[in-house]
N, C-alpha and C. Protein backbone atom coordinates (compact mmCIF):
# COMPACT_ATOMS: atom_id res chain seq x y z
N UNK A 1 -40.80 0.90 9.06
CA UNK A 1 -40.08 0.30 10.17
C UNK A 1 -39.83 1.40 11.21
N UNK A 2 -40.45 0.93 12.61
CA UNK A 2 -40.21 1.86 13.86
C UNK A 2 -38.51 1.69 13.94
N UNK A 3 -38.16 3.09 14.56
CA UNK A 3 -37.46 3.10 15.72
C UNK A 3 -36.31 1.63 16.47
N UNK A 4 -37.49 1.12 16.73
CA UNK A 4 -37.30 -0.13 17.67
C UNK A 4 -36.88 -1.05 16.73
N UNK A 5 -37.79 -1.30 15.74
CA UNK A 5 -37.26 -2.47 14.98
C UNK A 5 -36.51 -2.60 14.31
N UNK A 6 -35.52 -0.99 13.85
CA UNK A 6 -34.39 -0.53 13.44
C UNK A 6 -33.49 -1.37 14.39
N UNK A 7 -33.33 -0.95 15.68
CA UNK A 7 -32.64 -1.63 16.78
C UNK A 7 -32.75 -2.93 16.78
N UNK A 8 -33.46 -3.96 15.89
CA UNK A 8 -33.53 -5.16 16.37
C UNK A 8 -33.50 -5.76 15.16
N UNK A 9 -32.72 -5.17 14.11
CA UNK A 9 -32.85 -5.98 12.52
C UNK A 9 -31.92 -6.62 12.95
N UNK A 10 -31.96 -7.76 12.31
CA UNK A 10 -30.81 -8.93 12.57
C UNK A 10 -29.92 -9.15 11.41
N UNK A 11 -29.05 -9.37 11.54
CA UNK A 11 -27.79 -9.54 11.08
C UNK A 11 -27.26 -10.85 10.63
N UNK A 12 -26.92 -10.74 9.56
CA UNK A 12 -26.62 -11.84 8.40
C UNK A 12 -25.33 -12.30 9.15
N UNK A 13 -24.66 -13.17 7.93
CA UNK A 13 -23.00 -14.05 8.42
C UNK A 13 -22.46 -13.07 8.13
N UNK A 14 -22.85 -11.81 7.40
CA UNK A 14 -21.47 -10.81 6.91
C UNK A 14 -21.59 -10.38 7.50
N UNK A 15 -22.48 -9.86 8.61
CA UNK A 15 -22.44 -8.86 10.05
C UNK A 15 -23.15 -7.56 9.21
N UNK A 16 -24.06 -7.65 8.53
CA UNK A 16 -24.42 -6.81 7.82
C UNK A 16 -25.72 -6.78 8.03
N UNK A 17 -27.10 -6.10 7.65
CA UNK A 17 -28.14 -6.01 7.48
C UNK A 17 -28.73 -6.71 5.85
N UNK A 18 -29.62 -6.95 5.72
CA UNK A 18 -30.48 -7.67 4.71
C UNK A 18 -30.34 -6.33 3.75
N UNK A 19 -30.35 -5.10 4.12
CA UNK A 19 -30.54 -4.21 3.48
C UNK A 19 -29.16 -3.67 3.10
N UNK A 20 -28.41 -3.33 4.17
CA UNK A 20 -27.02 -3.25 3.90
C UNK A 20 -26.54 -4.50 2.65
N UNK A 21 -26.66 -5.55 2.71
CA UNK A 21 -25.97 -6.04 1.55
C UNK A 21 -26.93 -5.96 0.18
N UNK A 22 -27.92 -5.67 0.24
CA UNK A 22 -28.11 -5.08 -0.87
C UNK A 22 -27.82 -3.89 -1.56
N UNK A 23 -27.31 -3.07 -0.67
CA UNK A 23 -26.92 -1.71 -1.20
C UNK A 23 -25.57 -2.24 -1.76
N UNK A 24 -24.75 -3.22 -1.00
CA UNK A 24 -23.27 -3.63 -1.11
C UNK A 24 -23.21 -3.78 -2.75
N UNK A 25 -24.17 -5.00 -3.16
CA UNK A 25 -24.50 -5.32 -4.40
C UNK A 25 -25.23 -5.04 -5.03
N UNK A 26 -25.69 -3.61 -4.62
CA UNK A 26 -25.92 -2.63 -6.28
C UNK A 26 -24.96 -2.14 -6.61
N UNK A 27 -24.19 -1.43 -5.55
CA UNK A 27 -23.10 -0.48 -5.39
C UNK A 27 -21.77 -1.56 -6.75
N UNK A 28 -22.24 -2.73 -6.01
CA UNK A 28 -20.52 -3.98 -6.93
C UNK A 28 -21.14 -3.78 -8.31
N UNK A 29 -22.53 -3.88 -8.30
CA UNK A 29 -22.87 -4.12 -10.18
C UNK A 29 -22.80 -2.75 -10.75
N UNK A 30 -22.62 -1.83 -9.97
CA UNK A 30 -22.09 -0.40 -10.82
C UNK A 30 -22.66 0.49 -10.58
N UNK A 31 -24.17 0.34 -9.91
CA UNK A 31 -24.78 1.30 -9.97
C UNK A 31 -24.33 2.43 -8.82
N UNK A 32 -24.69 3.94 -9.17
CA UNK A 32 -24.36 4.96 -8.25
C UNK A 32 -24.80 5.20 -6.80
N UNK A 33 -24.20 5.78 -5.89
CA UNK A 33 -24.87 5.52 -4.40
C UNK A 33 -26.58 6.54 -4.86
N UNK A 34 -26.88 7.36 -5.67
CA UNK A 34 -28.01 7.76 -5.50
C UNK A 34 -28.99 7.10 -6.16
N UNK A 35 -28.34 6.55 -7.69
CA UNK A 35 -29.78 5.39 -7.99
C UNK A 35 -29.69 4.47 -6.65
N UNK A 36 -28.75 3.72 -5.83
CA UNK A 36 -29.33 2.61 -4.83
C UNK A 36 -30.33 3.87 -3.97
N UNK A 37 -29.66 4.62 -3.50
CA UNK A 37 -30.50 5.15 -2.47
C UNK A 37 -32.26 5.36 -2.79
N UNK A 38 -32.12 5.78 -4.29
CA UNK A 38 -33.24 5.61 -4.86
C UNK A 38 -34.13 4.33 -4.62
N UNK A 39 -33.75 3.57 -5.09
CA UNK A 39 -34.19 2.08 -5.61
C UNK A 39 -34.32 1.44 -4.05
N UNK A 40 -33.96 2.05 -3.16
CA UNK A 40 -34.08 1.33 -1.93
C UNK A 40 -34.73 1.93 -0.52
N UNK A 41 -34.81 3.39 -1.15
CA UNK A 41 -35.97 4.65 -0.61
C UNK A 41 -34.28 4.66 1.15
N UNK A 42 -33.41 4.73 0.64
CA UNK A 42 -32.31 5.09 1.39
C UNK A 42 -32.47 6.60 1.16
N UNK A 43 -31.54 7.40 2.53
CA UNK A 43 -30.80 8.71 2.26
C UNK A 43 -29.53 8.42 2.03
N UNK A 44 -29.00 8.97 0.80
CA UNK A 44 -27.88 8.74 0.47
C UNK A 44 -26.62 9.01 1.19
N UNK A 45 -26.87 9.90 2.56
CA UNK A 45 -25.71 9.71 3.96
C UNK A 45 -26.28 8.86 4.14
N UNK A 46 -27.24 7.60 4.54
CA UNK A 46 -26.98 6.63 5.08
C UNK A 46 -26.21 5.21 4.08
N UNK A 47 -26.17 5.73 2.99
CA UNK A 47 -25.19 4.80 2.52
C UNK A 47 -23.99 5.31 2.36
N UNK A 48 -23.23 6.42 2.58
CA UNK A 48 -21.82 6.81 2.66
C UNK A 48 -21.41 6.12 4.32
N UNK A 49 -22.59 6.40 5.31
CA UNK A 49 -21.89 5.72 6.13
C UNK A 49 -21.75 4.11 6.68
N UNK A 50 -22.23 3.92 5.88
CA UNK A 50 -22.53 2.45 5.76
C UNK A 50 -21.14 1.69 4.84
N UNK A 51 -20.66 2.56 4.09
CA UNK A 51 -19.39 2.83 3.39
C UNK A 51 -18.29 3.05 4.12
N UNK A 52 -17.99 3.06 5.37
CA UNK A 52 -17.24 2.82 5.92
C UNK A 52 -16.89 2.33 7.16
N UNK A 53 -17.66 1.12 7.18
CA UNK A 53 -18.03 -0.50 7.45
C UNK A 53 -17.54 -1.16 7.05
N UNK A 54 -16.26 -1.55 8.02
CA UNK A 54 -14.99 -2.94 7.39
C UNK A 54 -16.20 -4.10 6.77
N UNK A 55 -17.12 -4.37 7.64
CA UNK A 55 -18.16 -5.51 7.00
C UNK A 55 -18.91 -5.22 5.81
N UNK A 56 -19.18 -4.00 5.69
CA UNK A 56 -19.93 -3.80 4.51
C UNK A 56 -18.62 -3.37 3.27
N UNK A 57 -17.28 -2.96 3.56
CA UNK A 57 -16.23 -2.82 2.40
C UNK A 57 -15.94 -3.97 2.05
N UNK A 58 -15.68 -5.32 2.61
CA UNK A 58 -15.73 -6.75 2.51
C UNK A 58 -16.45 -7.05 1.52
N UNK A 59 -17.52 -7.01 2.13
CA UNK A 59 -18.53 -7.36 1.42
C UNK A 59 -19.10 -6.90 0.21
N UNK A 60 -18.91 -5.72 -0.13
CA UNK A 60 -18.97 -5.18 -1.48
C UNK A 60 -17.35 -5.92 -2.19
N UNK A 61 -16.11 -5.88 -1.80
CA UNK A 61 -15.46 -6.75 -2.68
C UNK A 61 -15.68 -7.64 -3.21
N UNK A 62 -16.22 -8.72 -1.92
CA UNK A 62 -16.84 -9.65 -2.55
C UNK A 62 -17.66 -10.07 -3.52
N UNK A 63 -18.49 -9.42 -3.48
CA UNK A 63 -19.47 -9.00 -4.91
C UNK A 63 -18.95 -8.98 -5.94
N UNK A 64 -17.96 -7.85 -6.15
CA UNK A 64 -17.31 -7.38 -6.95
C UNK A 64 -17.00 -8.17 -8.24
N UNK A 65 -16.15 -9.50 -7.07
CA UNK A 65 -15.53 -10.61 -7.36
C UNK A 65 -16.30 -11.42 -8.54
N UNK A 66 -17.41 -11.48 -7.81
CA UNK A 66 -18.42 -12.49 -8.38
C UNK A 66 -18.88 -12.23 -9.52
């Protein structure tokens, strides 16, 4: 994924990325931010800051829940 199409991923009802809530819900089922980052070819600063995202802290509760 360019650049550009970074800028133009669209955004779910949680105000999140397709990708962002999957990190949400690895992160709820337990797993560590470096296996997701792994498993999702993330840098693991981009999921700390993604971690402090009222939409993405939500949204990992939510999970949680479930």
């Amino acid at each position: 994924m360019n650049k550009i199409e970074q800028n133009q991923t669209i955004l779910t009802e949680s105000g999140l990325t397709p990708l962002q809530e999957q990190a949400a819900t690895l992160l709820a089922s337990g797993k560590n931010i470096s296996e997701v980052a792994e498993e999702l070819s993330l840098n693991r600063g981009t999921i700390y800051q993604w971690q402090q995202k009222i939409a993405f802290k939500c949204y990992f509760n939510l999970q949680r829940k479930e």
